[in-house]
C-alpha atoms as a PDB file:
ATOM      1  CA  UNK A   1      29.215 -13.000  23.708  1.00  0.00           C
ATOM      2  CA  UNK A   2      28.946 -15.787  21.082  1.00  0.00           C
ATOM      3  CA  UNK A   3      25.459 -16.895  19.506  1.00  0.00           C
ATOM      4  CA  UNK A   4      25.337 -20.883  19.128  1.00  0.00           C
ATOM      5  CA  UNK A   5      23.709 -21.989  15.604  1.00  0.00           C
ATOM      6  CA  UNK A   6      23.620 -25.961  14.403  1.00  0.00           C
ATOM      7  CA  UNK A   7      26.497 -26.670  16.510  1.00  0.00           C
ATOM      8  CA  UNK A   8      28.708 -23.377  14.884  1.00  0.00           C
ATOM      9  CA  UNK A   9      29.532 -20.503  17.713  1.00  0.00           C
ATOM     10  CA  UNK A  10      29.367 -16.782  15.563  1.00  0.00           C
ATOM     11  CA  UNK A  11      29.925 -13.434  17.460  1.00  0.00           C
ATOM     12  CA  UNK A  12      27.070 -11.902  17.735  1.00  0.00           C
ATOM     13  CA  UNK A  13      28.505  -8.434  16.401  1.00  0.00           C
ATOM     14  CA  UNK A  14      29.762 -10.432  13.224  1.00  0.00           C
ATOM     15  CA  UNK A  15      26.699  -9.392  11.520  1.00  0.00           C
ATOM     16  CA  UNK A  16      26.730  -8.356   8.198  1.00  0.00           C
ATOM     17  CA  UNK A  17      23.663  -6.511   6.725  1.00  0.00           C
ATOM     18  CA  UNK A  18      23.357  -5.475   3.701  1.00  0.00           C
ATOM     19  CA  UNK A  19      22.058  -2.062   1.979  1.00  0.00           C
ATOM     20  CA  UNK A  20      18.657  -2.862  -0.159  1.00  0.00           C
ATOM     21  CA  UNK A  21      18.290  -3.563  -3.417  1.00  0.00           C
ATOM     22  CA  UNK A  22      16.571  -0.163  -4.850  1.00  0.00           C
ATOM     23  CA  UNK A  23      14.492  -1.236  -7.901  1.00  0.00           C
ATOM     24  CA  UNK A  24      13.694   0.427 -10.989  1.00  0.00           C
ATOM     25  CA  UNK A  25      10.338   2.633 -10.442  1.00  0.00           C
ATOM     26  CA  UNK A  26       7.169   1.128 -11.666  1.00  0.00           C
ATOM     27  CA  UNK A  27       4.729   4.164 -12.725  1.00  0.00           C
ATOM     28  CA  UNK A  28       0.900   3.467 -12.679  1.00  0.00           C
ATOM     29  CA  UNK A  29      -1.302   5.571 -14.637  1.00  0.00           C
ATOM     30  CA  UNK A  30      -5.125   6.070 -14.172  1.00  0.00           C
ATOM     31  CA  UNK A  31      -7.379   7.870 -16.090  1.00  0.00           C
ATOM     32  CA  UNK A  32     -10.704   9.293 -14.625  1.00  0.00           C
ATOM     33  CA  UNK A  33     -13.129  11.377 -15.922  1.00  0.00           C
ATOM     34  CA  UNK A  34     -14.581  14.055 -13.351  1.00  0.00           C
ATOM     35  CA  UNK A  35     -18.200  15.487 -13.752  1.00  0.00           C
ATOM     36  CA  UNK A  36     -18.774  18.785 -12.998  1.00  0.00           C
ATOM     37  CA  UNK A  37     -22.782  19.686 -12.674  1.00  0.00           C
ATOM     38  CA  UNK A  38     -23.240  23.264 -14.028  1.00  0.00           C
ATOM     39  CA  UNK A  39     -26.266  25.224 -12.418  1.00  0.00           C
ATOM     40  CA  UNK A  40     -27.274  27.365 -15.310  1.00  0.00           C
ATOM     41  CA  UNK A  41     -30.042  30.208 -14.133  1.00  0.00           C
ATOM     42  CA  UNK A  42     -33.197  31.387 -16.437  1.00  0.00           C
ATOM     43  CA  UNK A  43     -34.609  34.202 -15.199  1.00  0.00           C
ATOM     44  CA  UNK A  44     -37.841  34.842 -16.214  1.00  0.00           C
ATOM     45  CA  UNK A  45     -40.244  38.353 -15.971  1.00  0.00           C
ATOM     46  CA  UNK A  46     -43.300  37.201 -15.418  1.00  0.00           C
ATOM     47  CA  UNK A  47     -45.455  35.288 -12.135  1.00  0.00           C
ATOM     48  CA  UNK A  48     -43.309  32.754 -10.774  1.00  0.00           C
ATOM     49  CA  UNK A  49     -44.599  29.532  -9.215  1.00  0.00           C
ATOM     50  CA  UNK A  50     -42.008  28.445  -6.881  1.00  0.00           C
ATOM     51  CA  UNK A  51     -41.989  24.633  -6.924  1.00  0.00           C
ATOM     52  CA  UNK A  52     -39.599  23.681  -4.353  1.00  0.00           C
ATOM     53  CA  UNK A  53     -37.992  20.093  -5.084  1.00  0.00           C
ATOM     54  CA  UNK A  54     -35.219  18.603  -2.600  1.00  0.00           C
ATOM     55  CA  UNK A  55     -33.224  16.058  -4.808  1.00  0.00           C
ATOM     56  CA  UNK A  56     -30.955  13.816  -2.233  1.00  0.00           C
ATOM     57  CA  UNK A  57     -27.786  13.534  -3.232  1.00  0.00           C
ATOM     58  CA  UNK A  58     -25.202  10.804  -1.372  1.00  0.00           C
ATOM     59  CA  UNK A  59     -21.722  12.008  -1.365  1.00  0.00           C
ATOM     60  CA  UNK A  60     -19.552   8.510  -0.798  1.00  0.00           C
ATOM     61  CA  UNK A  61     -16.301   9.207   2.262  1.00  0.00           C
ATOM     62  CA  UNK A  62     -13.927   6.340   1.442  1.00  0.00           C
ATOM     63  CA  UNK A  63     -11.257   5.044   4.009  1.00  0.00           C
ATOM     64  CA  UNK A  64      -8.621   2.992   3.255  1.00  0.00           C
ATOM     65  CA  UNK A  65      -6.716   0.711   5.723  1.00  0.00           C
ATOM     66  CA  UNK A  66      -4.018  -1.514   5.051  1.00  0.00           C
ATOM     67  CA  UNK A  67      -2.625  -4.641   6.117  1.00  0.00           C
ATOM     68  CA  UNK A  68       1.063  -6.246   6.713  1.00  0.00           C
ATOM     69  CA  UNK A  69       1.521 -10.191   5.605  1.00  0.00           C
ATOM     70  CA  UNK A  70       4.951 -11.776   6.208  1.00  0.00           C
ATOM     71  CA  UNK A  71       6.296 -14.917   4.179  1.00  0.00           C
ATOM     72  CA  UNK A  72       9.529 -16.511   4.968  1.00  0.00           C
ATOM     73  CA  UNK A  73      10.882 -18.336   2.160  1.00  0.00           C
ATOM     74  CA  UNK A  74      12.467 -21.072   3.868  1.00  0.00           C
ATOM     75  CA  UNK A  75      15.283 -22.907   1.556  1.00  0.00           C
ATOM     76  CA  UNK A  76      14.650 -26.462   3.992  1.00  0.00           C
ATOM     77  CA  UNK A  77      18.180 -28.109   5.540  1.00  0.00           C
ATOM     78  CA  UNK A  78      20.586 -26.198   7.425  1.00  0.00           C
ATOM     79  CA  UNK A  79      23.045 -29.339   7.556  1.00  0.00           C
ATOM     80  CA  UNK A  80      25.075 -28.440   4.260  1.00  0.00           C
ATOM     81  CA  UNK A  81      26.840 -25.721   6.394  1.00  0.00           C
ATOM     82  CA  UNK A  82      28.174 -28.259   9.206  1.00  0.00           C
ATOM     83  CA  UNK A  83      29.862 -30.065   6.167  1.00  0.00           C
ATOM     84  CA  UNK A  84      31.828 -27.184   4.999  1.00  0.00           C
ATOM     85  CA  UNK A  85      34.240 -26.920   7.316  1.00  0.00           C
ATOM     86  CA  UNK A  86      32.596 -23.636   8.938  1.00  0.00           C
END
């Protein structure tokens, strides 16, 4: 089976792929400082007057999602190969 492009007939298990291109490793680095609260505990020996506070806390949940974009660099004219004798 051939496959017909600009005029040319290739077969269609002419196809030569090549291996990628591994590049060098580019390492990111980020620095965060983490909070830790400490509960620290005084107890005291005498009466104790229970005052009983609720302080709301939010704890964030993050997602993350990601998304795919294709660009096809497209050099133009495909008529230079007819003219090479191909």
């Amino acid at each position: 089976m051939f496959k017909k492009n600009f005029g040319i007939s290739f077969p269609m298990n002419n196809c030569r792929c090549n291996n990628p291109i591994i590049e060098p490793a580019i390492n990111k680095y980020v620095e965060k400082e983490i909070c830790h609260e400490v509960n620290h505990i005084c107890p005291i020996h005498t009466h104790i007057i229970n005052k009983h506070i609720y302080n709301h806390t939010y704890t964030p949940e993050y997602t993350c999602s990601e998304e795919n974009e294709i660009i096809n660099n497209d050099p133009g004219c495909c008529t230079k190969f007819i003219n090479n004798g191909f």
